[in-house]
Protein backbone atom coordinates (compact mmCIF):
# COMPACT_ATOMS: atom_id res chain seq x y z
CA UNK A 1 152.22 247.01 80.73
CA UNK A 2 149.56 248.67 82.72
CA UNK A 3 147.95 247.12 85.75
CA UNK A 4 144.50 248.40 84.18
CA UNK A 5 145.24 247.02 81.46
CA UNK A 6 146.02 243.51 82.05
CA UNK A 7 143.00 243.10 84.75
CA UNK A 8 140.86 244.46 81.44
CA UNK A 9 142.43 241.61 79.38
CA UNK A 10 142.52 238.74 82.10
CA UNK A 11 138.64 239.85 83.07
CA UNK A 12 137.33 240.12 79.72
CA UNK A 13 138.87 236.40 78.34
CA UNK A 14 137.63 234.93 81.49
CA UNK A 15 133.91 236.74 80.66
CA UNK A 16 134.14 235.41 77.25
CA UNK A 17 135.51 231.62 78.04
CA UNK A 18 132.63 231.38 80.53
CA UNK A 19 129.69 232.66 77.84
CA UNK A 20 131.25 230.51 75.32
CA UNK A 21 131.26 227.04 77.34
CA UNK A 22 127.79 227.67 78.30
CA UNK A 23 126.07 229.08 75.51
CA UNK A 24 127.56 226.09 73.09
CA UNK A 25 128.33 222.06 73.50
CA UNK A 26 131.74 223.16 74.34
CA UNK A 27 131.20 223.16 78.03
CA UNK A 28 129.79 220.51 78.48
CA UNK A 29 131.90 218.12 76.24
CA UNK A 30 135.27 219.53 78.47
CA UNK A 31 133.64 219.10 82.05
CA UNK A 32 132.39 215.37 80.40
CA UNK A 33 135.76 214.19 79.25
CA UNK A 34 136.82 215.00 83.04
CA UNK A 35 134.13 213.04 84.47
CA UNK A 36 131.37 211.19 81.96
CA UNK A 37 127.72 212.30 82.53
CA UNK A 38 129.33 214.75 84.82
CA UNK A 39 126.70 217.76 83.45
CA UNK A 40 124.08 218.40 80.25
CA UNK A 41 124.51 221.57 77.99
CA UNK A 42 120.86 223.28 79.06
CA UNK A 43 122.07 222.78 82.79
CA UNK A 44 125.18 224.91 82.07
CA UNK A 45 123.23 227.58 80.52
CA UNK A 46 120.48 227.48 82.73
CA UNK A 47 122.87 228.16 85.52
CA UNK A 48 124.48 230.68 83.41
CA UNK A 49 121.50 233.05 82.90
CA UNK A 50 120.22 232.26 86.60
CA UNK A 51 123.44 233.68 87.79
CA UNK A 52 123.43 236.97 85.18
CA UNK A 53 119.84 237.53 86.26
CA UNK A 54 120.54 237.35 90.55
CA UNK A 55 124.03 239.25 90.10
CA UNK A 56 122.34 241.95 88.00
CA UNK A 57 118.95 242.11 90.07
CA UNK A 58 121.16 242.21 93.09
CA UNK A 59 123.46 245.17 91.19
CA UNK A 60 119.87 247.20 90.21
CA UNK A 61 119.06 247.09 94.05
CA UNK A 62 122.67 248.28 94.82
CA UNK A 63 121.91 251.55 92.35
CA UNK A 64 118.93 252.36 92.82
CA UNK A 65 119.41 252.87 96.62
CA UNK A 66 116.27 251.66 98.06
CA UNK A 67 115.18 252.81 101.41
CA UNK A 68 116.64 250.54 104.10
CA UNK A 69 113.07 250.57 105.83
CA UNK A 70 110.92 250.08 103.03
CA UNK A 71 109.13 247.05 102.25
CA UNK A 72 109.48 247.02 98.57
CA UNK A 73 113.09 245.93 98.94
CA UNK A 74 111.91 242.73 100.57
CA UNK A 75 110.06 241.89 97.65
CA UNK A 76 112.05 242.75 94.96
CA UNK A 77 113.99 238.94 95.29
CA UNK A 78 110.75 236.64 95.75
CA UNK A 79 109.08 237.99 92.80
CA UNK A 80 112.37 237.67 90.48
CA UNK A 81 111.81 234.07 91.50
CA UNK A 82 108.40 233.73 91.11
CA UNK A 83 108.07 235.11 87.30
CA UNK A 84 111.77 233.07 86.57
CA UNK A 85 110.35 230.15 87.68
CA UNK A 86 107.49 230.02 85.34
CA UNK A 87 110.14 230.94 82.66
CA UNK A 88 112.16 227.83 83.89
CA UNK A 89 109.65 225.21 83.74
CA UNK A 90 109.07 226.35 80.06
CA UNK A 91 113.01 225.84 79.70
CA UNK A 92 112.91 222.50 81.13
CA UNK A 93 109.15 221.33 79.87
CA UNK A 94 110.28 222.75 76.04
CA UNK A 95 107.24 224.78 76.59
CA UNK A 96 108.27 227.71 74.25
CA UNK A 97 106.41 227.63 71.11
CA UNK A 98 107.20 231.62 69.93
CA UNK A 99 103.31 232.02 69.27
CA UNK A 100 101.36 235.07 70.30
CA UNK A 101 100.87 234.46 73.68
CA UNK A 102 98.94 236.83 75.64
CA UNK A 103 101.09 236.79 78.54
CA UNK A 104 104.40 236.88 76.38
CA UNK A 105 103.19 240.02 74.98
CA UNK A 106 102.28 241.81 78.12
CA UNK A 107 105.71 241.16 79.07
CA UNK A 108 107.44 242.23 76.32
CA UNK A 109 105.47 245.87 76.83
CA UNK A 110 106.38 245.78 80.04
CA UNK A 111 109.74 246.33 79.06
CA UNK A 112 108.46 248.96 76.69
CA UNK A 113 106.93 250.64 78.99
CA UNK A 114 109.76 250.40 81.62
CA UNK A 115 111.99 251.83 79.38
CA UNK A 116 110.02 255.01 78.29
CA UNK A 117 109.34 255.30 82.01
CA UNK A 118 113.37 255.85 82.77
CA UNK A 119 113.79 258.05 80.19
CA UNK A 120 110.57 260.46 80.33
CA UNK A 121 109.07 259.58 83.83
CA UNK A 122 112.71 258.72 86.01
CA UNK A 123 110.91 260.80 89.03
CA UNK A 124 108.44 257.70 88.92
CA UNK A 125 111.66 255.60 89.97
CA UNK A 126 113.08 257.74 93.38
CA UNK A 127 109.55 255.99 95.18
CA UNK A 128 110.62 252.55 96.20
CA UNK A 129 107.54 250.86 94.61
CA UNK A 130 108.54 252.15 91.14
CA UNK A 131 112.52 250.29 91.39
CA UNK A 132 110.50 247.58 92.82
CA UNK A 133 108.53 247.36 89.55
CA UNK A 134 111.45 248.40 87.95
CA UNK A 135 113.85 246.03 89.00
CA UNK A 136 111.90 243.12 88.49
CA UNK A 137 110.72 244.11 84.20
CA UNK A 138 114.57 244.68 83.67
CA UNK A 139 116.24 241.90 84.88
CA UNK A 140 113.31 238.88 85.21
CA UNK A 141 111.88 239.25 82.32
CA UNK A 142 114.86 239.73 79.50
CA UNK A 143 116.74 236.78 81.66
CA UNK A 144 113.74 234.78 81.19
CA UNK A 145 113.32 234.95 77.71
CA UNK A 146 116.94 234.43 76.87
CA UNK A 147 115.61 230.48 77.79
CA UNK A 148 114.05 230.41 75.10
CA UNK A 149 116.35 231.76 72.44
CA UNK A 150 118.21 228.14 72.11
CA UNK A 151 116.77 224.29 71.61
CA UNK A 152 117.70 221.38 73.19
CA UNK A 153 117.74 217.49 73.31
CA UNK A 154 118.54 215.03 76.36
CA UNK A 155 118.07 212.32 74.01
CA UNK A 156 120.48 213.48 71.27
CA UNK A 157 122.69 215.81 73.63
CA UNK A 158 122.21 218.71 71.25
CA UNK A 159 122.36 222.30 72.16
CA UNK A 160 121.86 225.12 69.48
CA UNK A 161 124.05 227.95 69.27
CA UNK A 162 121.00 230.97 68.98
CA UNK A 163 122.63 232.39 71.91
CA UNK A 164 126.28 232.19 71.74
CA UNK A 165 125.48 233.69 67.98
CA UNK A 166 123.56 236.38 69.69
CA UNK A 167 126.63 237.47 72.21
CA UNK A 168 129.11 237.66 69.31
CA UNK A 169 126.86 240.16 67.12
CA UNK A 170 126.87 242.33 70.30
CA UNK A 171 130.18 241.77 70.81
CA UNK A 172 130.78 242.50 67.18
CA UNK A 173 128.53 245.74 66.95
CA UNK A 174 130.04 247.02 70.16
CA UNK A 175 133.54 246.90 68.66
CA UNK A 176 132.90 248.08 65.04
CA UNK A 177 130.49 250.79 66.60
CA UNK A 178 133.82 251.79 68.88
CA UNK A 179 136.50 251.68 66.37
CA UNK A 180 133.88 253.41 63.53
CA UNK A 181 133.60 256.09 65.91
CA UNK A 182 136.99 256.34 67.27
CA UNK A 183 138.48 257.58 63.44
CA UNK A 184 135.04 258.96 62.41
CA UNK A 185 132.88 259.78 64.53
CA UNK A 186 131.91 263.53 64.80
CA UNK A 187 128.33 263.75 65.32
CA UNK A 188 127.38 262.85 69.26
CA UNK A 189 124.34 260.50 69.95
CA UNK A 190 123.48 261.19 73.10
CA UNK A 191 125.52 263.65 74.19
CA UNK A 192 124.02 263.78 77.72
CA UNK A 193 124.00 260.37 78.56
CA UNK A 194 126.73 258.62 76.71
CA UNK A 195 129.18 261.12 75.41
CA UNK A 196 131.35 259.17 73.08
CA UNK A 197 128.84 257.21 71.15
CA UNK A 198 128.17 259.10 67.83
CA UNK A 199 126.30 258.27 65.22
CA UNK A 200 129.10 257.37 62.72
CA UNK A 201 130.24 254.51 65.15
CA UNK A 202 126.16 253.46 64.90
CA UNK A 203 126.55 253.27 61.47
CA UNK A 204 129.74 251.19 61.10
CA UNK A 205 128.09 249.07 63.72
CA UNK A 206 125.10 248.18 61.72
CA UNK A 207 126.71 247.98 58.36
CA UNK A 208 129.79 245.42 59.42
CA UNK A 209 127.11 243.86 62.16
CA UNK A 210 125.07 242.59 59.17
CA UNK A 211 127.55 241.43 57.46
CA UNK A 212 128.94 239.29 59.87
CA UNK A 213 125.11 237.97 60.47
CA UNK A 214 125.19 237.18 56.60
CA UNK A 215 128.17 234.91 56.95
CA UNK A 216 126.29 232.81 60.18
CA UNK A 217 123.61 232.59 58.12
CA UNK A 218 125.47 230.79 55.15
CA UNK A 219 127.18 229.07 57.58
CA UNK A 220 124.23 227.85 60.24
CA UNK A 221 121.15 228.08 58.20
CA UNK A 222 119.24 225.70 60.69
CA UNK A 223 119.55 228.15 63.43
CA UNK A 224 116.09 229.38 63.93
CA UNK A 225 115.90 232.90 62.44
CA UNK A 226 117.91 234.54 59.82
CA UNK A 227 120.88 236.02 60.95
CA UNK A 228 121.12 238.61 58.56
CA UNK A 229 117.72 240.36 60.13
CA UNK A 230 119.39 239.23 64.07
CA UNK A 231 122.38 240.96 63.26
CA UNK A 232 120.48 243.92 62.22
CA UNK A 233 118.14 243.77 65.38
CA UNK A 234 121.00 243.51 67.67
CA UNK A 235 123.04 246.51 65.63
CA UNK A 236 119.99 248.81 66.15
CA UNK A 237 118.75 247.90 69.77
CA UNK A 238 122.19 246.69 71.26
CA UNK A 239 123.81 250.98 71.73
CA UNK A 240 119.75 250.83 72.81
CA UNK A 241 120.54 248.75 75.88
CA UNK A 242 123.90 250.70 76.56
CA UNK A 243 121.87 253.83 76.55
CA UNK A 244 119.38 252.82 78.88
CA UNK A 245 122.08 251.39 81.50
CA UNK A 246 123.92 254.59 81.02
CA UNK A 247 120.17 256.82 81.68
CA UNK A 248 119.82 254.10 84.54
CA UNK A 249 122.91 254.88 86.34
CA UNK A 250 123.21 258.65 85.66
CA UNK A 251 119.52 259.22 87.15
CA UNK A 252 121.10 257.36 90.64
CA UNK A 253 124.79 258.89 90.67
CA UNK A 254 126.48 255.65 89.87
CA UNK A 255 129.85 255.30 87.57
CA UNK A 256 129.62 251.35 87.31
CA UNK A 257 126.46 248.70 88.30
CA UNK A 258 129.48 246.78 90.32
CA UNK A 259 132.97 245.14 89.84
CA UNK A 260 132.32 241.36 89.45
CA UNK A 261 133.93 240.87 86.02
CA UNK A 262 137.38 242.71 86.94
CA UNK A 263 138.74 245.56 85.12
CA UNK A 264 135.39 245.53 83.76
CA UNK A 265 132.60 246.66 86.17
CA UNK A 266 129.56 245.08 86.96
CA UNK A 267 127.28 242.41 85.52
CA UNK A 268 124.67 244.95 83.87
CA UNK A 269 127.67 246.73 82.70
CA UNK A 270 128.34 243.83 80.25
CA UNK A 271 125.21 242.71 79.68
CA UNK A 272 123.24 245.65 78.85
CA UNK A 273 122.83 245.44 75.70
CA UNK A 274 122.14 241.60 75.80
CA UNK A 275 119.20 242.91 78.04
CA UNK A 276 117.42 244.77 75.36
CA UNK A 277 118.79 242.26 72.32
CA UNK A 278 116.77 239.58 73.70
CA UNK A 279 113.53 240.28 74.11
CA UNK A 280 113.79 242.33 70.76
CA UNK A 281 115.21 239.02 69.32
CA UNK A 282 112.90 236.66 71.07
CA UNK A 283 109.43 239.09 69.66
CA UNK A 284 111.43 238.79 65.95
CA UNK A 285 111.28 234.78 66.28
CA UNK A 286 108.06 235.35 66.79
CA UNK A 287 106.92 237.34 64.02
CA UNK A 288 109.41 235.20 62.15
CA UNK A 289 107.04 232.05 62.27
CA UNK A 290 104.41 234.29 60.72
CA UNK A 291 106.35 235.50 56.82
């Protein structure tokens, strides 16, 4: 078998084990039944997301080649931790109530806006304050909503499965959307940026990506949401988030963010369209509390 192969496989299991464990009671259930009160659910996750957001804030440095002597690079690290740490006290505190908060809106258009700056106004990104500002909207913010996508109890050591839900209607969308377009597709998205996306493997994405979110739903109604409308969401702006990666690393010369997850690339590699799913998602469960 090939080499490639295999190191595909093996990285791509050991990806999924880890989401799954921390994203659902699983985890911490097996690390209990090692050692009793060994760890809680939210502390898995939390440390789950805190290490996708430094891994891939560390990888968006890497690309977008800062100057060695500029200031901005110094900075990029101490405010990822400043605007995470207000996320994380909201984690910890329960503190998100999905109303419309001033600041939660300003950051979700800052991700707007960060977006339509790559792909119209890139030259804004070669100055080293514009991948500071960058770098700190695409990584800090997305990671810090993705706290509030699940609920929690100490007392009751529940953990809801929003999350892990959300990772397997990418996954799922990302596989239909390949296999659709593998024996269909002949009509290129984006030819420029990512050449063998098309929008036949778009559509098959969508259409078997909402059904899947149909069966959650019947099976997990009390997941906050409904899944039908999630899966939709994350068929629509999940080949978004692989399209802005891809615009992110052809405007710097790059082939992949990194090689952390072998055989597989880098941490924004796999988790770009989880980047754009979850703010998307977390604005929906917004609007959501208002129909």
């Amino acid at each position: 078998m090939d080499k490639n192969l295999v190191l595909r496989l093996f990285g791509g299991l050991l990806y999924g084990l880890v989401v799954v464990l921390c994203t659902t009671p699983l985890g911490a259930q097996f690390l209990n039944n090692i050692s009793p009160d060994l760890v809680q659910q939210q502390n898995l996750y939390y440390g789950l997301i805190t290490f996708f957001l430094f891994m891939g804030a560390w990888e968006c440095v890497k690309m977008m080649k800062f100057d060695p002597k500029s200031w901005e690079k110094w900075l990029v690290f101490p405010l990822i931790v400043l605007v995470f740490y207000r996320f994380s006290k909201r984690y910890f505190n329960h503190g998100f109530y999905f109303d419309f908060n001033l600041s939660e809106i300003l950051a979700l258009s800052l991700i707007v806006i960060a977006v339509v700056t790559l792909f119209r106004f890139s030259k804004e990104l070669y100055y080293d304050n514009g991948k500071l500002i960058f770098t700190v909207i695409y990584t800090a913010l997305p990671f810090g909503f993705a706290l509030g996508l699940p609920k929690f109890s100490t007392e009751d050591h529940t953990f809801t499965l929003e999350v892990f839900f959300l990772f397997v209607l990418i996954w799922s969308s990302d596989s239909f959307a390949y296999f659709t377009g593998k024996f269909l597709g002949k009509h290129k998205m984006a030819p420029k940026i990512s050449p063998k996306k098309t929008w036949e493997g778009f559509a098959g994405g969508v259409f078997f990506t909402i059904i899947l979110g149909y069966f959650i739903e019947q099976y997990y109604p009390d997941l906050r949401g409904n899944y039908i409308i999630v899966g939709f969401l994350v068929s629509v702006f999940g080949p978004l988030g692989d399209l802005v990666e891809s615009q992110l690393k052809r405007t710097f010369g790059v082939k992949d963010s990194g090689n952390v997850i072998p055989g597989h690339g880098g941490i924004l590699d796999r988790l770009d369209s989880f980047i754009i799913c979850v703010p998307v998602v977390y604005l929906y469960f917004i609007l959501e509390k208002f129909i």
